[in-house]
N, C-alpha and C. Protein backbone atom coordinates (compact mmCIF):
# COMPACT_ATOMS: atom_id res chain seq x y z
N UNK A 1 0.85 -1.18 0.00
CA UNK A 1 0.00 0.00 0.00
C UNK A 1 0.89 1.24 0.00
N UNK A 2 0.67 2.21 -0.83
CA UNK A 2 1.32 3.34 -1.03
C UNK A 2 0.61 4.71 -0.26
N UNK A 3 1.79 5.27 0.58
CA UNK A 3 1.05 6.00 1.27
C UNK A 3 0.42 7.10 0.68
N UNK A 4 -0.33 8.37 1.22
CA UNK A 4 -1.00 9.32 0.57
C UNK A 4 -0.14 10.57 0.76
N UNK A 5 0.56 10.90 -0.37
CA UNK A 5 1.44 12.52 -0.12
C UNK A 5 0.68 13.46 -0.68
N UNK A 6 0.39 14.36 -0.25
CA UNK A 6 -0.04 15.89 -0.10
C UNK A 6 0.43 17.09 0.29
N UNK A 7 0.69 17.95 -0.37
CA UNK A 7 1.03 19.30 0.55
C UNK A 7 0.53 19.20 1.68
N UNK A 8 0.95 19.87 2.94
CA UNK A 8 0.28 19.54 4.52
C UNK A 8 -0.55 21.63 4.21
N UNK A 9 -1.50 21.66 4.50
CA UNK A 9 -2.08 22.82 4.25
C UNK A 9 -2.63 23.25 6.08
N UNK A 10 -2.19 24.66 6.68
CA UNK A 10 -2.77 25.17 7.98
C UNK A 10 -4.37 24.45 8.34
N UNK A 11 -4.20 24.08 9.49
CA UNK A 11 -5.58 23.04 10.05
C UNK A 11 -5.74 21.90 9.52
N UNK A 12 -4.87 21.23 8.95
CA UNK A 12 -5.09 19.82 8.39
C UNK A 12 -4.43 19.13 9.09
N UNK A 13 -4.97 17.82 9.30
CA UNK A 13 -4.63 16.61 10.18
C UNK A 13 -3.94 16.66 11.02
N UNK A 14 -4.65 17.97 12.16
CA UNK A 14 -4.27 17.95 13.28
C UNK A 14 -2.88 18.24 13.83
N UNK A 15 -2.25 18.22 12.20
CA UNK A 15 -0.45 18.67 13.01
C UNK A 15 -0.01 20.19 12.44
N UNK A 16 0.93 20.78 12.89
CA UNK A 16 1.73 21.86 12.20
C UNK A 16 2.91 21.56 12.72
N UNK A 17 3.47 22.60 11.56
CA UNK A 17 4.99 22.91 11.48
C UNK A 17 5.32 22.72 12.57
N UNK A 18 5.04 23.52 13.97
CA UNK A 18 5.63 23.58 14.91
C UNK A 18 5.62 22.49 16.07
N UNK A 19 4.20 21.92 15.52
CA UNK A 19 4.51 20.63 17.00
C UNK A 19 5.01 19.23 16.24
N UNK A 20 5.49 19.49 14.73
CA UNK A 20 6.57 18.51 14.29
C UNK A 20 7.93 18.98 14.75
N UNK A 21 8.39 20.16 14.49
CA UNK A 21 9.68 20.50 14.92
C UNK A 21 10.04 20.25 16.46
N UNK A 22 8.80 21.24 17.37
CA UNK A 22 8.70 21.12 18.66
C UNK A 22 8.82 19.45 19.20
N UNK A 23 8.47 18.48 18.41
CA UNK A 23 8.48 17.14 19.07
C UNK A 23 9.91 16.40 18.31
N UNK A 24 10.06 16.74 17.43
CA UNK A 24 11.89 15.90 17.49
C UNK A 24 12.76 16.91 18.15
N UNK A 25 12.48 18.19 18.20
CA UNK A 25 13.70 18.90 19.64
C UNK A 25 13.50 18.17 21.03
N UNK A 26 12.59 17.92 21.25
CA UNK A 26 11.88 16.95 22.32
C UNK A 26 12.79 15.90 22.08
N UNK A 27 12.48 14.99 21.12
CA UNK A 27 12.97 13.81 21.22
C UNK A 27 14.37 14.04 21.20
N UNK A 28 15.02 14.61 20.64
CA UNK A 28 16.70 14.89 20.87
C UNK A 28 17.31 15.51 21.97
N UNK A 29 16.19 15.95 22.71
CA UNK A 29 16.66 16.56 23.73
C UNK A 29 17.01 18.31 23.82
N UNK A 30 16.52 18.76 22.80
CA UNK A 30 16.81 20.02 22.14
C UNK A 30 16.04 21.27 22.22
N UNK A 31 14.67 21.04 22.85
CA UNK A 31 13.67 21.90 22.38
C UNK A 31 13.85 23.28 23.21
N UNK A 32 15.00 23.35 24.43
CA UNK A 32 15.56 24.48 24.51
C UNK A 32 16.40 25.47 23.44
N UNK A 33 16.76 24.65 22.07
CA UNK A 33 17.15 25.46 21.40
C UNK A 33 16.50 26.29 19.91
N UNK A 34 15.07 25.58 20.23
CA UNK A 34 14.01 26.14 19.33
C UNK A 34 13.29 27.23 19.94
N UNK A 35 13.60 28.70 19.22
CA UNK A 35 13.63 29.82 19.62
C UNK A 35 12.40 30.40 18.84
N UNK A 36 12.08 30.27 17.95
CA UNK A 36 10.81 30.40 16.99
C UNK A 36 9.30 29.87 17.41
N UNK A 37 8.73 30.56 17.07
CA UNK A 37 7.28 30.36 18.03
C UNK A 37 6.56 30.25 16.62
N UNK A 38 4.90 29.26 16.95
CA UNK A 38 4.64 28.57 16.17
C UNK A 38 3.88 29.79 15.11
N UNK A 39 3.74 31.23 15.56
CA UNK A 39 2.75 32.11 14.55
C UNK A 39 3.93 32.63 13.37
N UNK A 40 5.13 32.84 13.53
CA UNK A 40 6.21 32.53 13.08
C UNK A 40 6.32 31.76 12.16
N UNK A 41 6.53 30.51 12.51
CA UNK A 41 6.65 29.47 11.53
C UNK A 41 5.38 29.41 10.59
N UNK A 42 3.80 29.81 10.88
CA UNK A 42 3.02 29.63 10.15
C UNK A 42 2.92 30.55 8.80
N UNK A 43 3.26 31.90 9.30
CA UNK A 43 3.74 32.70 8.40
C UNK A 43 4.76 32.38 7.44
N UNK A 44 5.67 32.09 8.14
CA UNK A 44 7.07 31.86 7.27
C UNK A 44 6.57 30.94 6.06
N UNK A 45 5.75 29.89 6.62
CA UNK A 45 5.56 28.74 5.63
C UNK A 45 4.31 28.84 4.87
N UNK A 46 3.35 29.82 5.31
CA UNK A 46 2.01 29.73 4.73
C UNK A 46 1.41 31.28 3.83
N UNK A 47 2.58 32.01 4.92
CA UNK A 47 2.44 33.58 3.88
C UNK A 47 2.40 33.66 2.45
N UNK A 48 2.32 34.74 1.48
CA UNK A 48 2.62 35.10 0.50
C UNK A 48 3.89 34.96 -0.10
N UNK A 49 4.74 34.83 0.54
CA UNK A 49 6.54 34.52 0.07
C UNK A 49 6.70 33.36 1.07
N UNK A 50 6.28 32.18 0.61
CA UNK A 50 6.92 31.01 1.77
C UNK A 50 8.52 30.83 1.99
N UNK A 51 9.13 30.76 3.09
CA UNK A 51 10.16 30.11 3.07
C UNK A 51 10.94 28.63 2.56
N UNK A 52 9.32 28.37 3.49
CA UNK A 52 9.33 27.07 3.37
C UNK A 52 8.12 25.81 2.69
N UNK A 53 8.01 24.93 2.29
CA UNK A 53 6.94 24.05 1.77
C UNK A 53 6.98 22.83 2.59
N UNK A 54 5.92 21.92 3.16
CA UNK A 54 5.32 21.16 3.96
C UNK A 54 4.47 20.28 3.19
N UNK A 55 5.11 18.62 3.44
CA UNK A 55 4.19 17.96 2.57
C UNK A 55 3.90 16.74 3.64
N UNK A 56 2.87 16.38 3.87
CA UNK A 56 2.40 15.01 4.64
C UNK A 56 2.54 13.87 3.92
N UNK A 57 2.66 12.53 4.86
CA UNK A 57 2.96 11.27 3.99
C UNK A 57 1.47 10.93 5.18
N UNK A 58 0.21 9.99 4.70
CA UNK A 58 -0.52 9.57 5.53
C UNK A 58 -0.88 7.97 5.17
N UNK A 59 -0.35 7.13 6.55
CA UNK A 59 -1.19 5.73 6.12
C UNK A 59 -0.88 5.02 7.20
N UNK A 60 -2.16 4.70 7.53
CA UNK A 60 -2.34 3.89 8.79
C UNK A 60 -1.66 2.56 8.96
N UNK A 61 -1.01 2.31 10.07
CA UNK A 61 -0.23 1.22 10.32
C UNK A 61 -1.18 -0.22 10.24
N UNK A 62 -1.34 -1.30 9.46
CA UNK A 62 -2.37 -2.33 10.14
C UNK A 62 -1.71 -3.15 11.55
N UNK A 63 -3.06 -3.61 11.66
CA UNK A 63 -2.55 -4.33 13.18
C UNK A 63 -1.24 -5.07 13.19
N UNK A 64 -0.24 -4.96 14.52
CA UNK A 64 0.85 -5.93 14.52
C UNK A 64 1.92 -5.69 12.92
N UNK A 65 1.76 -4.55 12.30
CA UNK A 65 2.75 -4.15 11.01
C UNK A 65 3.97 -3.48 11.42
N UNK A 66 5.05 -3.68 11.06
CA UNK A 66 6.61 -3.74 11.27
C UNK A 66 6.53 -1.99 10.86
N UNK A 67 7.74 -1.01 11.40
CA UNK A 67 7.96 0.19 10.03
C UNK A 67 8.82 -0.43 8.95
N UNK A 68 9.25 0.44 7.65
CA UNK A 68 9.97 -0.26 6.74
C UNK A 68 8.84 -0.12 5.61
N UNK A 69 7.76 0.47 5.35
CA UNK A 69 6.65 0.42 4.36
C UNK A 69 7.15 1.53 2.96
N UNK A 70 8.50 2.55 3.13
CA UNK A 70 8.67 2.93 2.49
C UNK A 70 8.03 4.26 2.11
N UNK A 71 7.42 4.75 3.77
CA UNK A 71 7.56 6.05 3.30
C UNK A 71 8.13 7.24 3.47
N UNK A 72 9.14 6.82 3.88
CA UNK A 72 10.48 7.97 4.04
C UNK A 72 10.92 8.39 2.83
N UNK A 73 11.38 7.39 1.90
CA UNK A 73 11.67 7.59 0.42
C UNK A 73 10.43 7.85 -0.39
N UNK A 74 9.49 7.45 -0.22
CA UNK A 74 8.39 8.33 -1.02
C UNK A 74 8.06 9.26 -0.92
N UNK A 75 8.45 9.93 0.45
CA UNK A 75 8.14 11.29 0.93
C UNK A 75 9.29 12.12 0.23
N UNK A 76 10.70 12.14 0.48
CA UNK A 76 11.65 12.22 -0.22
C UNK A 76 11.64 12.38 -1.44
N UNK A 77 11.07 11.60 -2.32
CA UNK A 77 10.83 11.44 -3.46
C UNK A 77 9.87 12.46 -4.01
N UNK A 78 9.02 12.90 -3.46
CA UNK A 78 8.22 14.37 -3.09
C UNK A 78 8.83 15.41 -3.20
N UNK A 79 9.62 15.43 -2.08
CA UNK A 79 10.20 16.26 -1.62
C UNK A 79 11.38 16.85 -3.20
N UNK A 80 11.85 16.06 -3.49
CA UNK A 80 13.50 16.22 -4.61
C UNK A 80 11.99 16.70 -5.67
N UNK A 81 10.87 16.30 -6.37
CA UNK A 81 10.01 16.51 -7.18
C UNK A 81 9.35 18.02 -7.04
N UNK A 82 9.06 18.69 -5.49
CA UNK A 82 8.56 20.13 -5.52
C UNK A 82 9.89 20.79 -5.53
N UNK A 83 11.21 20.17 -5.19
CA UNK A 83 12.61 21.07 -5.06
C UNK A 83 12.82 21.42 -6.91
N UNK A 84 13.20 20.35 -7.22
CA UNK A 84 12.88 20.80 -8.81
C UNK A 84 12.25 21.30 -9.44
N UNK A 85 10.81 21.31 -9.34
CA UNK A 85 9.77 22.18 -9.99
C UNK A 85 10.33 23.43 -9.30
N UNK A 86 10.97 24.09 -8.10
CA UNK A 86 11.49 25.25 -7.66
C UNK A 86 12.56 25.86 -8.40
N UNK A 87 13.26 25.11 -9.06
CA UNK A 87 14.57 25.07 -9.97
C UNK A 87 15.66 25.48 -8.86
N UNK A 88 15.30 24.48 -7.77
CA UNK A 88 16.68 23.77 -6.64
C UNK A 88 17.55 23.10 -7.44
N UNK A 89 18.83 22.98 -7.07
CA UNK A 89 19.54 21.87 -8.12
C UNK A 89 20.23 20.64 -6.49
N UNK A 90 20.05 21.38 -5.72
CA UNK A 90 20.22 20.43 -4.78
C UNK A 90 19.75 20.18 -3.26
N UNK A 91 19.69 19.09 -2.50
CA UNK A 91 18.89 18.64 -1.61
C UNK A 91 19.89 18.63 -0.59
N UNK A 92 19.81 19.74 0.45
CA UNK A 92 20.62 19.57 1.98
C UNK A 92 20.55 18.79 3.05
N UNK A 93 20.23 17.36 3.46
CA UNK A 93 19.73 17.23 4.54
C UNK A 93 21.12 17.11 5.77
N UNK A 94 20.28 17.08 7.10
CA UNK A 94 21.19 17.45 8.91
C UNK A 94 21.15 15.94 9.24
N UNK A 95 22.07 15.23 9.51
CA UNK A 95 21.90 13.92 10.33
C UNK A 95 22.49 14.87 11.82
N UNK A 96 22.21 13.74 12.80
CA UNK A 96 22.60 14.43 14.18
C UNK A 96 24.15 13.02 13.98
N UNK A 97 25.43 13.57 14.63
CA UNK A 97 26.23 12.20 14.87
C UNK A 97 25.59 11.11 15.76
N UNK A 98 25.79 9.98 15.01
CA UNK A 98 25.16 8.80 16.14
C UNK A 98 24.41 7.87 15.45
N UNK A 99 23.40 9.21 14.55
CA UNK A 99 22.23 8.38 13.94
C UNK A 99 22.62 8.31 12.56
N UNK A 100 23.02 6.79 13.11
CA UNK A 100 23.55 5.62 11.94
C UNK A 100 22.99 5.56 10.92
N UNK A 101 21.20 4.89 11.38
CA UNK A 101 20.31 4.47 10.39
C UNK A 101 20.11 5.70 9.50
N UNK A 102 20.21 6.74 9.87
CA UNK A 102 19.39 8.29 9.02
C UNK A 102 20.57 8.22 7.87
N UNK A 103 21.67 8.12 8.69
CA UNK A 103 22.90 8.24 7.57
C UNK A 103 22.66 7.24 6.27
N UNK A 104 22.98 6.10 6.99
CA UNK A 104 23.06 5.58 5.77
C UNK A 104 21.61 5.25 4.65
N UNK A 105 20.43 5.54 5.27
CA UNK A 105 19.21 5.73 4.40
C UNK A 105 19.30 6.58 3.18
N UNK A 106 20.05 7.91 3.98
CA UNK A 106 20.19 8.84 2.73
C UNK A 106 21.46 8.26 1.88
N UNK A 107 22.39 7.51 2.45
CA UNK A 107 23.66 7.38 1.56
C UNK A 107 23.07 6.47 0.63
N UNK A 108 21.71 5.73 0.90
CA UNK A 108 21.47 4.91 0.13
C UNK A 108 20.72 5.48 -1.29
N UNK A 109 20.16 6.55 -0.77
CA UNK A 109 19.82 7.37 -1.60
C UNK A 109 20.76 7.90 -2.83
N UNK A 110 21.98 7.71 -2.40
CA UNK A 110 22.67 8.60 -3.33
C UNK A 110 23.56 9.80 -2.72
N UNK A 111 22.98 10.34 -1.33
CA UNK A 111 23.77 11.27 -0.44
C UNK A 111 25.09 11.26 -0.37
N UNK A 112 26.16 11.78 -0.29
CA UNK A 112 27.12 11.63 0.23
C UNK A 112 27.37 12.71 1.36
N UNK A 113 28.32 12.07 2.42
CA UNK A 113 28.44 13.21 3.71
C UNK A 113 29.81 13.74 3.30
N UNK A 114 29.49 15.13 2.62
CA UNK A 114 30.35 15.87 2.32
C UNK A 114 31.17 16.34 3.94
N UNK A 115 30.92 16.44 4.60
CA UNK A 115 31.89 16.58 5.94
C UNK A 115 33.12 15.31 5.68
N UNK A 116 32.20 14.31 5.32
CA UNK A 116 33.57 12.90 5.24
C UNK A 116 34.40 13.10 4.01
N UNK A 117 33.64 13.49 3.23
CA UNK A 117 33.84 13.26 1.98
C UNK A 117 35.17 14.04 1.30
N UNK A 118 34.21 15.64 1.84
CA UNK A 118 35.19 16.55 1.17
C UNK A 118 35.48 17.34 1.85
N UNK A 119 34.79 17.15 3.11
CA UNK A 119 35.43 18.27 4.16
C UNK A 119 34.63 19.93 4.58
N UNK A 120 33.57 19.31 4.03
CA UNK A 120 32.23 20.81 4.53
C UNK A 120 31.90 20.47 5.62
N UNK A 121 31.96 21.62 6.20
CA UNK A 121 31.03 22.19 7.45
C UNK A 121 30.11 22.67 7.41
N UNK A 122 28.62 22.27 8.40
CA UNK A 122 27.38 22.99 8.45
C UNK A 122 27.84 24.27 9.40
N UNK A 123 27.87 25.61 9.06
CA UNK A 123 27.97 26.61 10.19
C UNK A 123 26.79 27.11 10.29
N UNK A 124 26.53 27.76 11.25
CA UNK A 124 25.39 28.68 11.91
C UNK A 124 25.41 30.23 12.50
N UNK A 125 24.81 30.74 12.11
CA UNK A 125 24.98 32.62 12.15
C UNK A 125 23.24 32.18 13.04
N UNK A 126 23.36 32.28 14.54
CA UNK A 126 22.22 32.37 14.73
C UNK A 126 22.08 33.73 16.08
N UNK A 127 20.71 33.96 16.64
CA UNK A 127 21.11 35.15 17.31
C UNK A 127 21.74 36.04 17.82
N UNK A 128 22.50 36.11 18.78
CA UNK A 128 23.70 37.27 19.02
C UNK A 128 23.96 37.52 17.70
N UNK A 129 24.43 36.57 17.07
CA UNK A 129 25.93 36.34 16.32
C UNK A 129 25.18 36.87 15.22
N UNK A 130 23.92 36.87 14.57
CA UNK A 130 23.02 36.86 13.23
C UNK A 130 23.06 38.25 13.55
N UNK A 131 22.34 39.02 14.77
CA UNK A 131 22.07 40.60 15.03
C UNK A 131 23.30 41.04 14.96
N UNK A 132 24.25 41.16 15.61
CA UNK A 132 25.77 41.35 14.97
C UNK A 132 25.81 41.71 13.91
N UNK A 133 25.97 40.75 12.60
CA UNK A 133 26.18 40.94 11.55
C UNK A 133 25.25 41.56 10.68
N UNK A 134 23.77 41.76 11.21
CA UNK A 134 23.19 42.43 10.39
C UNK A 134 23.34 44.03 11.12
N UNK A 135 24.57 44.31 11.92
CA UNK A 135 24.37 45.42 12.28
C UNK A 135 23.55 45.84 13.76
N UNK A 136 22.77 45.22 13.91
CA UNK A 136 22.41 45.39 15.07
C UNK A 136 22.71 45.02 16.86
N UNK A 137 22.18 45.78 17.64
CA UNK A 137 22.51 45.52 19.07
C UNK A 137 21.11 45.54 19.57
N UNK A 138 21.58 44.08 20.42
CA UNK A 138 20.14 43.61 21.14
C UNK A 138 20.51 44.64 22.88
C-alpha cells in the first residue's frame, strides 16, 4: 500500500509545522534550542513569500505491522520533485552524529556526507551572532 502525499495545508490533520519540529527537539533533547514560536513558523511557511513548503505522507499502520513500508523515500521522493519544480539543483539534509540508520538511508539514496567526503562544514549565524552581523545591538 502506497502511502498518501499531499502538501500539509494550515488546520489539516491535526499537526503543524511547529509541533513537528517542537516534538523531534523533544525527542533529541533540544527543544531548549528552538527559539521560533509557532505564529512565526506559520507565516514563514504559509504567507505570501513562503520560506518554506510542507508535505504530509498519511497511512495507517495495520494491526501488529513492522515500520519499513517505504515512506520515508516516497516522501523524499516528493520532496527532490517540488525542489525541482522550484529550480533547486540540490537537496541539503542534517543527520545528528550517532544516527547511523538516518545516515546511511540517505547514503542509500545517493547522499554523500560531504563533511567525510570533502570536508564541509554545516555553520550557523544564529542570534547574538546573526544581530551582529546584520548590524544590530540587542
Amino acid at each position: 500500500m502506497n502511502p498518501a502525499r499531499r502538501p500539509w495545508r494550515p488546520g489539516g490533520a491535526g499537526l503543524s509545522p511547529s509541533v513537528c519540529m517542537y516534538g523531534i527537539a523533544e525527542h533529541h533533547q533540544l527543544r531548549h534550542q528552538v527559539t521560533i514560536g509557532a505564529q512565526d513558523l506559520q507565516a514563514d511557511g504559509f504567507g505570501p513569500n513562503p520560506f518554506y513548503h510542507c508535505l504530509l505522507a498519511e497511512l495507517l499502520p495495520r494491526p501488529g505491522e513492522l515500520p519499513g513500508r517505504g515512506i520515508g523515500k516516497t516522501l523524499l521522493s516528493e520532496v527532490a520533485k517540488v525542489s525541482l519544480a522550484h529550480g533547486c539543483v540540490e537537496m541539503k539534509l542534517m543527520v545528528m552524529e550517532g544516527n547511523h540508520r538516518a545516515a546511511a538511508f540517505y547514503q542509500g539514496l545517493g547522499a554523500c556526507d560531504t563533511t567525510a567526503d570533502e570536508g564541509w562544514h554545516c555553520v550557523e549565524l544564529g542570534g547574538l551572532a546573526l544581530h551582529r552581523l546584520a548590524g544590530e545591538e540587542l
